[in-house]
Protein backbone atom coordinates (compact mmCIF):
# COMPACT_ATOMS: atom_id res chain seq x y z
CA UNK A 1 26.77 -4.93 0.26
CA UNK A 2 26.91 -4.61 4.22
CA UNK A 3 23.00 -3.94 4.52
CA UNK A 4 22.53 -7.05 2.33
CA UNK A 5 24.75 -9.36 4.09
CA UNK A 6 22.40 -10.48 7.56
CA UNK A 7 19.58 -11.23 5.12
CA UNK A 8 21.85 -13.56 3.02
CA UNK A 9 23.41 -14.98 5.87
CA UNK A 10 20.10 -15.40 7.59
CA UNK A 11 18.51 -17.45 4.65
CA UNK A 12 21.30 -19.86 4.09
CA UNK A 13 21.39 -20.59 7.88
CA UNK A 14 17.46 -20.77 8.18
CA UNK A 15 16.23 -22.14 5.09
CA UNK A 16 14.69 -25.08 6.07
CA UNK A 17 12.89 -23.06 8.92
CA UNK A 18 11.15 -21.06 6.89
CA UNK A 19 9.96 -23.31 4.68
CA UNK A 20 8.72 -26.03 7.03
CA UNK A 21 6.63 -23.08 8.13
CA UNK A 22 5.16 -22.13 4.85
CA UNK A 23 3.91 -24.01 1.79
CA UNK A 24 5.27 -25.63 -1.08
CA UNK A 25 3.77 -23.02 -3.51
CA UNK A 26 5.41 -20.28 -2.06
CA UNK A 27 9.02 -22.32 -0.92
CA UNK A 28 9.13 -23.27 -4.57
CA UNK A 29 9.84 -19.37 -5.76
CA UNK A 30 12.50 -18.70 -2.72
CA UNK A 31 15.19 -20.01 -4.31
CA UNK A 32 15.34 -18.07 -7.47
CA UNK A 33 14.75 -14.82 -5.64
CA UNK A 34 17.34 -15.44 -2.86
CA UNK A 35 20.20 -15.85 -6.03
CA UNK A 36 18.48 -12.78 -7.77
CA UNK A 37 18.70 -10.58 -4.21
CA UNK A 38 22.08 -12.24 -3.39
CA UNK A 39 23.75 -11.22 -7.16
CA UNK A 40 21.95 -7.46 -7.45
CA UNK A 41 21.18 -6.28 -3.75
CA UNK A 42 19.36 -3.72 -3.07
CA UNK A 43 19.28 -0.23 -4.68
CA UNK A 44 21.31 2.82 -4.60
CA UNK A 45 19.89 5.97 -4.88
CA UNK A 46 21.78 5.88 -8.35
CA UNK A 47 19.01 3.69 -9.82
CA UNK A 48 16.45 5.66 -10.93
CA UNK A 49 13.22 4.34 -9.35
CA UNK A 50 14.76 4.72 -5.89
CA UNK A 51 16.32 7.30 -6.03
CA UNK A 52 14.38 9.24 -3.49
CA UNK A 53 15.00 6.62 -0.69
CA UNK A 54 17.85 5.49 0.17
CA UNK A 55 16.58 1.59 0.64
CA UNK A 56 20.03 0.03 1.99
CA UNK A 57 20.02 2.41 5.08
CA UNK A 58 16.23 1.28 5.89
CA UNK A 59 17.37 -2.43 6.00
CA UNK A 60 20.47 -1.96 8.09
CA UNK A 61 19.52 -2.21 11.49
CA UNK A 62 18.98 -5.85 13.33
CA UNK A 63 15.37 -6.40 13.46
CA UNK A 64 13.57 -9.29 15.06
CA UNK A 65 11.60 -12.22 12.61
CA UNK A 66 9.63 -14.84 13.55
CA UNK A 67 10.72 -17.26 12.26
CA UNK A 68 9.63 -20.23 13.73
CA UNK A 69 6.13 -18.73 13.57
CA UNK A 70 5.47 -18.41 17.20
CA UNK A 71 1.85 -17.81 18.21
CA UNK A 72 0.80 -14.26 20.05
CA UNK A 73 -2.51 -16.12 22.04
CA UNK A 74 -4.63 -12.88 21.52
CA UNK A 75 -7.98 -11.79 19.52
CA UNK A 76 -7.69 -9.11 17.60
CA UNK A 77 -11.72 -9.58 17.10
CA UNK A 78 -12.09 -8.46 20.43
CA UNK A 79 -9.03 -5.76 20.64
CA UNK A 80 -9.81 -3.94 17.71
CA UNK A 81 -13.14 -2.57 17.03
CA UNK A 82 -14.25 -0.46 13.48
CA UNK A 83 -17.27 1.81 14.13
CA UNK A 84 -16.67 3.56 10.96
CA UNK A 85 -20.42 5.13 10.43
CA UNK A 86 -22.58 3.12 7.76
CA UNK A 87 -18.98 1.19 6.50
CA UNK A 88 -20.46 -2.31 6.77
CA UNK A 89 -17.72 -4.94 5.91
CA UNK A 90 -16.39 -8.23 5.85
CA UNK A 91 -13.58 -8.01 8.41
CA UNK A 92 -10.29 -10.18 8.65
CA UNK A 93 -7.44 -9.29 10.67
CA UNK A 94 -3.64 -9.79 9.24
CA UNK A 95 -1.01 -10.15 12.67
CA UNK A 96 2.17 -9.17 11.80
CA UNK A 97 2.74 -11.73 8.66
CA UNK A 98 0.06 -13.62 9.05
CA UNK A 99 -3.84 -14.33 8.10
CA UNK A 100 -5.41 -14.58 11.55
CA UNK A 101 -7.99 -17.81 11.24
CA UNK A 102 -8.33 -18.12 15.04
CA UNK A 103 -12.12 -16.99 16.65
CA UNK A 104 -12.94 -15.38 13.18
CA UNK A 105 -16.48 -14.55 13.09
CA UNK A 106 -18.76 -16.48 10.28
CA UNK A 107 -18.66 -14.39 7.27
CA UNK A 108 -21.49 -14.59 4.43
CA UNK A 109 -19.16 -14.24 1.63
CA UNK A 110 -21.05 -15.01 -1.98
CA UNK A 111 -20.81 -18.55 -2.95
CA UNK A 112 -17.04 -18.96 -4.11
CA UNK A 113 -15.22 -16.40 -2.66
CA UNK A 114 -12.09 -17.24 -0.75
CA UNK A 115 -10.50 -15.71 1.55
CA UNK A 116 -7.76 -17.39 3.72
CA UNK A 117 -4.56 -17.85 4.52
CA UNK A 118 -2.31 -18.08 1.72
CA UNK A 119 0.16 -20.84 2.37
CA UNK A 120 -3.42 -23.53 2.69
CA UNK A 121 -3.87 -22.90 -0.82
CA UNK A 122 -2.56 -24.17 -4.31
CA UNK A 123 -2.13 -21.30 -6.21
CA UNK A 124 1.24 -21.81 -8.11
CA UNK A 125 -0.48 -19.88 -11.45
CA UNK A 126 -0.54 -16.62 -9.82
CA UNK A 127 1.60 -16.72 -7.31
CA UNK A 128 4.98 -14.15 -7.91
CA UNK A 129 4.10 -14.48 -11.18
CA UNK A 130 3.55 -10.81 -11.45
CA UNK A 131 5.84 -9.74 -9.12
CA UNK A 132 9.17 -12.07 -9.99
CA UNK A 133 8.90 -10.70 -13.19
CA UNK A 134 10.34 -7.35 -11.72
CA UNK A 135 13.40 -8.25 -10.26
CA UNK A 136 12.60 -6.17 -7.38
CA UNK A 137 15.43 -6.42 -4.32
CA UNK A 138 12.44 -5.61 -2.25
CA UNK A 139 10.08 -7.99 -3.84
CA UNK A 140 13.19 -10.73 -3.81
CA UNK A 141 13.29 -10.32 -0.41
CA UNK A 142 9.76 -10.76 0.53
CA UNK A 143 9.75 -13.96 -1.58
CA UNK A 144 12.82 -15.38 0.14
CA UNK A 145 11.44 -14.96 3.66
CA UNK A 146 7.36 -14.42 3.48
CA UNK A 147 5.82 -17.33 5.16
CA UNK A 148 2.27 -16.77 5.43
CA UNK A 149 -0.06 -14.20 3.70
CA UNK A 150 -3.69 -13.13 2.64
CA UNK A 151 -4.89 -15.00 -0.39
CA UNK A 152 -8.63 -13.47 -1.99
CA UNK A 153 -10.09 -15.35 -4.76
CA UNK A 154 -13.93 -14.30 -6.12
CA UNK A 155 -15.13 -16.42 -9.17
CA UNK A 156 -16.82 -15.51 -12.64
CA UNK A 157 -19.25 -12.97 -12.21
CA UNK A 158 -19.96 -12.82 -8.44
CA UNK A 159 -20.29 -9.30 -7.51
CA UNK A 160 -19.39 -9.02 -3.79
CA UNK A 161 -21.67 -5.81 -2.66
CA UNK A 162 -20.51 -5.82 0.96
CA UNK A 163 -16.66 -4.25 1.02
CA UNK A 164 -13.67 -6.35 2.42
CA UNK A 165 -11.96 -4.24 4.94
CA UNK A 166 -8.22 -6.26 5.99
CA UNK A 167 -6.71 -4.32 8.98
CA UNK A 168 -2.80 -5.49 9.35
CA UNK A 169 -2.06 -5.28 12.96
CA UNK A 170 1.93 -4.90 13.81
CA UNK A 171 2.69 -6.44 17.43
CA UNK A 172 5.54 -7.07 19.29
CA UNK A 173 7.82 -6.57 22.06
CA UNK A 174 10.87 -6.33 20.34
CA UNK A 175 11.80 -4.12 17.21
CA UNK A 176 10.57 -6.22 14.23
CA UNK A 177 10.66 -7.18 10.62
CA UNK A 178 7.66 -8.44 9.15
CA UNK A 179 6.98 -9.99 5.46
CA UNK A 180 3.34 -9.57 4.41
CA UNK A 181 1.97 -10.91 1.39
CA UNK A 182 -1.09 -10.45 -0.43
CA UNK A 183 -2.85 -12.22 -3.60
CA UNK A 184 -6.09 -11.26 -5.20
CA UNK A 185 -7.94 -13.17 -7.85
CA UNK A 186 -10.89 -12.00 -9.68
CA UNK A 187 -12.31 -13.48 -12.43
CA UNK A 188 -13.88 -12.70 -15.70
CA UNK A 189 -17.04 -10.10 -14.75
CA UNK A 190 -16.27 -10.26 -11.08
CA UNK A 191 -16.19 -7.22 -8.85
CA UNK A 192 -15.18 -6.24 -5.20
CA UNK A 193 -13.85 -3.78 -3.07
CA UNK A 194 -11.10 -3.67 -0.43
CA UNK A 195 -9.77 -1.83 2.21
CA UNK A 196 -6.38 -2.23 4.09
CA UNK A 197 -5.80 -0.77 6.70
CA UNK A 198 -2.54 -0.67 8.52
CA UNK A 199 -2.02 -0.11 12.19
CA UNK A 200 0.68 -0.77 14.96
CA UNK A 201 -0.25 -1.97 18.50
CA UNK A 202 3.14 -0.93 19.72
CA UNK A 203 5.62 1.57 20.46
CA UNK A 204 8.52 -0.71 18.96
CA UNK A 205 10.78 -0.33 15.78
CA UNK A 206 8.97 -1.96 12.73
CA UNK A 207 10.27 -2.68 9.48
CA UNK A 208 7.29 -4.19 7.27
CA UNK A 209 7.84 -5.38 3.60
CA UNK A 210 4.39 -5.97 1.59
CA UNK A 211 3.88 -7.55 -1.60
CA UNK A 212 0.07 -7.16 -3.09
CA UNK A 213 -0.36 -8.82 -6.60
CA UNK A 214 -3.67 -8.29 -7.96
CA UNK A 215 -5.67 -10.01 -11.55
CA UNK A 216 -8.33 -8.83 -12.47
CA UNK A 217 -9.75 -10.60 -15.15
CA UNK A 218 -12.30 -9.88 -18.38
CA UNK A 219 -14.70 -6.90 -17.65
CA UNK A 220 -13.85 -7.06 -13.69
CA UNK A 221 -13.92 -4.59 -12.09
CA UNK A 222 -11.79 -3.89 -7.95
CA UNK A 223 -11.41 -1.39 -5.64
CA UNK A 224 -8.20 -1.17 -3.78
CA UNK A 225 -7.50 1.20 -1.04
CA UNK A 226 -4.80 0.90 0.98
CA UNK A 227 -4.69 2.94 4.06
CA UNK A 228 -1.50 3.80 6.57
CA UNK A 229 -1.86 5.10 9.87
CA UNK A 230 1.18 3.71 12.19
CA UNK A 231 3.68 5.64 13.94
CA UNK A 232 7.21 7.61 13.28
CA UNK A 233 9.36 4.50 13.93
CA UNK A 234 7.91 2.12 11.51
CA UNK A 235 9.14 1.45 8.44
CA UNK A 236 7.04 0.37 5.38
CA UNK A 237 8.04 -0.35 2.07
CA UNK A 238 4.83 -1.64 -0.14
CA UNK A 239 5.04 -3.16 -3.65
CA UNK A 240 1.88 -3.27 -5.63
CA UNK A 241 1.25 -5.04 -8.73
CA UNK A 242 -2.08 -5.39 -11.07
CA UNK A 243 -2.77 -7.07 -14.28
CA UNK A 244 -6.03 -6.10 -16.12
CA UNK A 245 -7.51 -7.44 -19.00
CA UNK A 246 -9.95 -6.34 -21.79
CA UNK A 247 -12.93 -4.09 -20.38
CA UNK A 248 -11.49 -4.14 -16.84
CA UNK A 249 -11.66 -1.62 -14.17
CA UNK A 250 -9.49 -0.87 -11.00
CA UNK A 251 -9.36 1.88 -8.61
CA UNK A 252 -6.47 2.17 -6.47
CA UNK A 253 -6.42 4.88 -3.88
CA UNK A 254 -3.10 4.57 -1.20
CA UNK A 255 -3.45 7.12 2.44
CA UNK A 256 -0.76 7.78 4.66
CA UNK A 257 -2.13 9.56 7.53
CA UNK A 258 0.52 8.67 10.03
CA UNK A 259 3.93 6.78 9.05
CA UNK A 260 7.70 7.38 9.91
CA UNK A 261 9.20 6.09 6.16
CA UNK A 262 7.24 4.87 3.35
CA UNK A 263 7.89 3.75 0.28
CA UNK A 264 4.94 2.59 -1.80
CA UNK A 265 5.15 1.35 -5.56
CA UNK A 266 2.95 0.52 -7.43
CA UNK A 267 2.96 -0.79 -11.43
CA UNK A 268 -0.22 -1.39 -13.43
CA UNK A 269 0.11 -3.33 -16.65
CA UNK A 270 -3.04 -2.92 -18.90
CA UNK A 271 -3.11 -5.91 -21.02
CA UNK A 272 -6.17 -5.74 -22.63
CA UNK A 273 -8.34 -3.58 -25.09
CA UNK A 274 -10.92 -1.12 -23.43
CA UNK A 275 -9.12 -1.41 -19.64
CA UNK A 276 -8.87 1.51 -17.64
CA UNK A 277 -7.45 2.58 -14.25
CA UNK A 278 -7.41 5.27 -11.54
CA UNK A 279 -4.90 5.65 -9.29
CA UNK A 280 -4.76 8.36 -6.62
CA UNK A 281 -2.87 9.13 -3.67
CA UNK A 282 -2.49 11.69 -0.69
CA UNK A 283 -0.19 11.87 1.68
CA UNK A 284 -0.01 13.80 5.05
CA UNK A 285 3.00 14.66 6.66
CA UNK A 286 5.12 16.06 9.29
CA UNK A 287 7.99 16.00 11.53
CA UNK A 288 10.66 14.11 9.60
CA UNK A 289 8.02 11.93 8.13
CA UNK A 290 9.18 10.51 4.58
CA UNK A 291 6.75 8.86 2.26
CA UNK A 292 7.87 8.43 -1.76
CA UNK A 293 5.79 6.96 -4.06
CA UNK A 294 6.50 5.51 -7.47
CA UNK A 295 4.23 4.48 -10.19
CA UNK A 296 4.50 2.88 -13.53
CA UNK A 297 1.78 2.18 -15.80
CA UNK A 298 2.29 0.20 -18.86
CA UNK A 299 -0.24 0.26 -21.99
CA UNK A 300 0.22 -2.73 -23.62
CA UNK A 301 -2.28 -2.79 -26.11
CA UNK A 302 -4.59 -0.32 -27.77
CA UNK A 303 -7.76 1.38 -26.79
CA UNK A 304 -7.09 1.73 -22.22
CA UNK A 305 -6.92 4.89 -20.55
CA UNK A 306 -5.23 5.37 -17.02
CA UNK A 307 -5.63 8.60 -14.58
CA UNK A 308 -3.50 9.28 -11.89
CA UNK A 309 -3.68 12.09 -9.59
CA UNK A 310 -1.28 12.44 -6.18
CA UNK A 311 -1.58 15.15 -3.78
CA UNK A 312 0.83 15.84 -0.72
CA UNK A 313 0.98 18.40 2.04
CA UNK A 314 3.89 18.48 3.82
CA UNK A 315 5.19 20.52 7.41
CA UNK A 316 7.80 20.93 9.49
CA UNK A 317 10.94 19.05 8.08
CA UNK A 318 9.18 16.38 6.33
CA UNK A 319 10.04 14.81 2.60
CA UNK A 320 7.92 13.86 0.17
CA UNK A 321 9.06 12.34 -3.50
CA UNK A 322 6.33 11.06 -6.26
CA UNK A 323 8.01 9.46 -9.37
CA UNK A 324 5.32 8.50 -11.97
CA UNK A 325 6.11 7.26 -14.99
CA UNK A 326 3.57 6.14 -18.32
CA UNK A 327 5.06 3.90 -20.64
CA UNK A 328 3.19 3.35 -23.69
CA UNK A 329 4.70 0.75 -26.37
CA UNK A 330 4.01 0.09 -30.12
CA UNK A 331 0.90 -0.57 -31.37
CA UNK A 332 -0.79 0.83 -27.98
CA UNK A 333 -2.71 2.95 -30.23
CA UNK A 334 -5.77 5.39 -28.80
CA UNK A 335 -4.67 5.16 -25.53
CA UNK A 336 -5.71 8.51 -23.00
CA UNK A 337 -3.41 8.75 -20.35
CA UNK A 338 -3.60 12.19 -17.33
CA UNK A 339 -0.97 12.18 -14.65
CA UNK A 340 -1.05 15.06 -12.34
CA UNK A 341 0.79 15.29 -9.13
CA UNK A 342 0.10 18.73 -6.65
CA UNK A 343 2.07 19.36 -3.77
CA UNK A 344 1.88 22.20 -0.43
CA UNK A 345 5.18 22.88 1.45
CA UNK A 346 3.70 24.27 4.27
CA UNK A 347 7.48 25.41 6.00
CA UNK A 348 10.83 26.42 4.11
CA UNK A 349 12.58 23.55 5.26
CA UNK A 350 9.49 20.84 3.64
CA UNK A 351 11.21 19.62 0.86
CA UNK A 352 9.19 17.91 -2.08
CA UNK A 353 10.71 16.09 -5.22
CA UNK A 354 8.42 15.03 -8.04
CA UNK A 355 8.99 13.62 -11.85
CA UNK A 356 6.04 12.91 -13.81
CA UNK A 357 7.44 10.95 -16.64
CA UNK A 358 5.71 10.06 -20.06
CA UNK A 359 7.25 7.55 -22.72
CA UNK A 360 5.60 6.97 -25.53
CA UNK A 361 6.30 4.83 -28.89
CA UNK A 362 2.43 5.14 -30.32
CA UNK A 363 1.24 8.31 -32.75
CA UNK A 364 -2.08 8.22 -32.30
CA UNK A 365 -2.59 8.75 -28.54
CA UNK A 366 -3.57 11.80 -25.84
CA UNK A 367 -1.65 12.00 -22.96
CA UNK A 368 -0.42 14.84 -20.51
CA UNK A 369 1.57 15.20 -17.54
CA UNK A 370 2.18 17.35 -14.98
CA UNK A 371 3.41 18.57 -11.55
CA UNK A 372 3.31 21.58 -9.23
CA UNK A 373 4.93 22.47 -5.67
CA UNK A 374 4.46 25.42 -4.13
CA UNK A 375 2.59 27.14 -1.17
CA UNK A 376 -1.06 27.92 -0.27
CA UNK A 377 -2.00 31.09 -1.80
CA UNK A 378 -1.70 34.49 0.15
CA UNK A 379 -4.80 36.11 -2.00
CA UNK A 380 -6.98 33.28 -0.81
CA UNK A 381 -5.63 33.44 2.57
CA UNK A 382 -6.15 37.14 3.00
CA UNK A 383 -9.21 37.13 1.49
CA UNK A 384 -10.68 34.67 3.98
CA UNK A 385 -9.25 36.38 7.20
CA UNK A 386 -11.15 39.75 5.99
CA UNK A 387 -14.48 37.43 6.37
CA UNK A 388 -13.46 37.12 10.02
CA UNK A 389 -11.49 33.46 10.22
CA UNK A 390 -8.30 33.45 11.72
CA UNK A 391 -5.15 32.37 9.85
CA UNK A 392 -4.90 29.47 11.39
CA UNK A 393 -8.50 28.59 10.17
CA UNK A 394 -7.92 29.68 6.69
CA UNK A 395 -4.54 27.45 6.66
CA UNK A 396 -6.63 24.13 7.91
CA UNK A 397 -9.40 24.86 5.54
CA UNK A 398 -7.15 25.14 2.33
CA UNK A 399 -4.98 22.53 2.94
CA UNK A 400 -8.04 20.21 4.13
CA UNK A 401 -9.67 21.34 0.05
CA UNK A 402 -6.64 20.62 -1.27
CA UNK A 403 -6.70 17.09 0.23
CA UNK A 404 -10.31 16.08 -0.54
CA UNK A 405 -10.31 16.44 -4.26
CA UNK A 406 -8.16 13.00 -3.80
CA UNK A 407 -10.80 11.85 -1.35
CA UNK A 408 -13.94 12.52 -3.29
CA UNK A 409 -12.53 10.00 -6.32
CA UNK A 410 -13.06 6.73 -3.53
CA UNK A 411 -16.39 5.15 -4.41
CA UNK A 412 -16.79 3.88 -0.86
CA UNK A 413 -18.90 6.39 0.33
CA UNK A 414 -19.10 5.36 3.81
CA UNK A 415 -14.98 5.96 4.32
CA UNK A 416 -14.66 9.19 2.05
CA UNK A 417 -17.15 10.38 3.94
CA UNK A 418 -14.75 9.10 7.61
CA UNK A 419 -11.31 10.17 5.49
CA UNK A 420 -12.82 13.86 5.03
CA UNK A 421 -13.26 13.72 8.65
CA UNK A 422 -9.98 12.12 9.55
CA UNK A 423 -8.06 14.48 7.27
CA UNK A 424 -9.50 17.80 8.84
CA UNK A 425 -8.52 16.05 12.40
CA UNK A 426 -4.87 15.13 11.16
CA UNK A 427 -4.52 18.74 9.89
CA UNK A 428 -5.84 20.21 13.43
CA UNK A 429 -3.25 18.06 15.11
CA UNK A 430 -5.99 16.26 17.05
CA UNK A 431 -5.56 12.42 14.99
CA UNK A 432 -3.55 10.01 16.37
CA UNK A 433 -4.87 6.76 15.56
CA UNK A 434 -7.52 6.13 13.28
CA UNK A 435 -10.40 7.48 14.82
CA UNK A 436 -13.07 4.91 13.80
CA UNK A 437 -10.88 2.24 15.56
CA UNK A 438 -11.41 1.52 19.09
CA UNK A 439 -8.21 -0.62 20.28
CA UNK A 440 -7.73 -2.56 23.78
CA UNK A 441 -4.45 -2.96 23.36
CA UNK A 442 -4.39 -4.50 26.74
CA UNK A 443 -6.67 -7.65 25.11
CA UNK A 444 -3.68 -8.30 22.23
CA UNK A 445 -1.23 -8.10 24.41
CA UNK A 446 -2.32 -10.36 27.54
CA UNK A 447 -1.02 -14.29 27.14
CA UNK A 448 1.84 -12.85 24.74
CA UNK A 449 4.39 -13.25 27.34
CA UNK A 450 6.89 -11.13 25.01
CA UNK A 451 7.82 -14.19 22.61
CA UNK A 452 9.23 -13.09 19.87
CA UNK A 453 11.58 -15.04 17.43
């Protein structure tokens, strides 16, 4: 347990630091996750949910944390700028590990809604209650050391029209380890939309664990896309959990445009009648980019349908793994469940592993699976260069199809519209930051001073 070992050590020697710099709602869950991470550790590639990523060799090297929750004297208001055509939002601005409240424009949220920083509030009823239940060693370890995070709360039956868009900003001078965590709220018959978007504002090593728990209450209804584009030293390893009840609805959509490793997992329980969720993914990659992602969706009770559909296209050396699993229990009868998962290996030396996974203890149900990986297809190709385009062409405009059938399931028509864009740009080897984001990096950085602890 070598990998393990500085993160034990670290807690038991700066315990009270981190919680004199957090709140009592989230020190109050620390303990029993330290004991948890401190008896199991993390993963080997043995257990079956990881075994695409070998998690222990991500956490090895000596990254930086702040700790003592040193301020970086910079607005990110005026240093980043979204010009994303027609996408009007709410915008808040996550630094490192924590909710940025400085210079933050006046917002006209709906009466009720809350959005803030998540150690101001009581919320000990939601709080890891989702995610301790999964004895996650990466989950465990965000508990024991997350400080600060995003906490969004909308109330019975507001509707928020206007989209939230959260862009988490990753700064320092030093290589870096950062705990982010998120908590959404919405009640009975509420209904919003979110975008995250992650960025990095340096050329340092980053190593950025996220926890996102999400309830979604009677007949509510969320959007949830969560949107990577950093660089081929950060590391990113993003837990996702939702809880729906009767007559819900969630869309989850997760991008990685840009990343070095990524590990994303997400797990959906559905536990009430008439729920229903869609849950898509695409991933772009290249180099010796890595980016796994592992699902689980649980049917609880009778009568919910879920849909998931993950697409990857993947050059030069790069690895891509998708492990989705449906578990349907007893009694979860009716339930309509499609997992599909599509992949390109653009080179011979792409590699791809997938397992679509289906368990099922109900008899009166309709579910399928399945999973391809292959190539783009020579037919198509040669039939398109005797129309006069160029192979190259042909290759961009294939792959860029393949890609948007993802795209076209967001409902946020302003950024499918800016992703089909994006996409064709990433594929043309011409995208290398968002595109929609204007950044003066030179504003974050100045009154820093390189303070980082």
């Amino acid at each position: 347990m070598e990998a393990e070992k500085q993160y034990i050590e670290l807690y038991e020697q700066c315990r009270q630091t981190i919680c004199c710099h957090s709140s009592e709602v989230m020190n109050g869950k620390r303990e029993e996750a330290f004991l948890r991470f401190m008896s199991n550790g993390f993963p080997t590639q043995k257990v079956e949910h990881y075994k695409y990523t070998n998690i222990a060799k991500l956490f090895e090297p000596n990254y930086g944390l702040n700790l003592n929750r040193l301020d970086i004297p910079a607005n990110p208001y005026h240093a980043f700028c979204c010009d994303v055509p027609n996408l009007s939002t709410s915008l808040y601005f996550v630094v490192n590990d924590a909710f940025y409240s400085k210079n933050q424009p006046k917002s006209s949220l709906p009466e009720g809604v809350v959005i803030g920083s998540l150690k101001e509030f009581a919320i000990s009823e939601y709080y890891n209650k989702l995610a301790g239940e999964d004895a996650d060693a990466v989950t465990d370890l965000n508990t024991m050391l997350a400080q600060d995070g995003l906490y969004i709360y909308v109330p019975k039956n507001v509707v928020m029209n206007r989209a939230v868009q959260v862009i988490n900003i990753l700064r320092s001078d030093v290589d870096l380890m950062v705990n982010r965590r998120v908590l959404i709220v919405l009640e009975e018959g509420a209904e919003a939309k979110f975008l995250f978007c992650d960025h990095t504002a340096d050329e340092c090593r980053f190593l950025a664990t996220q926890v996102i728990e999400c309830f979604v209450g009677r007949n509510a209804k969320l959007d949830l896309y969560c949107m990577e584009e950093t660089h081929n030293k950060n590391v990113r390893v993003s837990n996702v959990y939702i809880r729906q009840e009767r007559d819900s609805r969630v869309n989850h959509n997760v991008i990685t445009l840009h990343n070095g490793v990524t590990r994303n997992k997400l797990n959906v329980d559905l536990v009430g009648e008439g729920a229903a969720c869609s849950c898509c993914g695409c991933v772009i990659a290249d180099k010796q980019q890595h980016v796994d992602n592992n699902t689980l969706i649980t049917h609880h009770v009778s009568h919910c349908s879920s849909r998931e559909l993950y697409k990857y296209v993947l050059d030069d050396e790069s690895t891509g793994a998708f492990a989705g699993r449906v578990l349907v229990k007893q009694g979860a009868q009716k339930t309509e469940s499609q997992m599909t998962n599509q992949n390109l290996c653009a080179t011979k030396e792409a590699r791809m592993y997938t397992q679509p996974m289906l368990e099922i203890y109900a008899d009166d149900v309709k579910c399928t699976h399945g999973s391809t990986v292959g190539q783009l297809n020579d037919a198509a190709l040669f039939y398109m260069q005797q129309r006069g385009i160029s192979r190259k062409e042909a290759h961009l405009l294939l792959q860029t199809a393949f890609i948007n059938e993802v795209i076209d399931h967001m409902e946020l028509e302003p950024l499918r519209n800016r992703l089909h864009y994006l996409v064709e740009k990433r594929f043309r080897g011409e995208l290398n930051k968002c595109g929609g984001c204007h950044q003066d990096i030179g504003s974050l950085h100045r009154g820093c001073g390189g303070k980082t602890a």
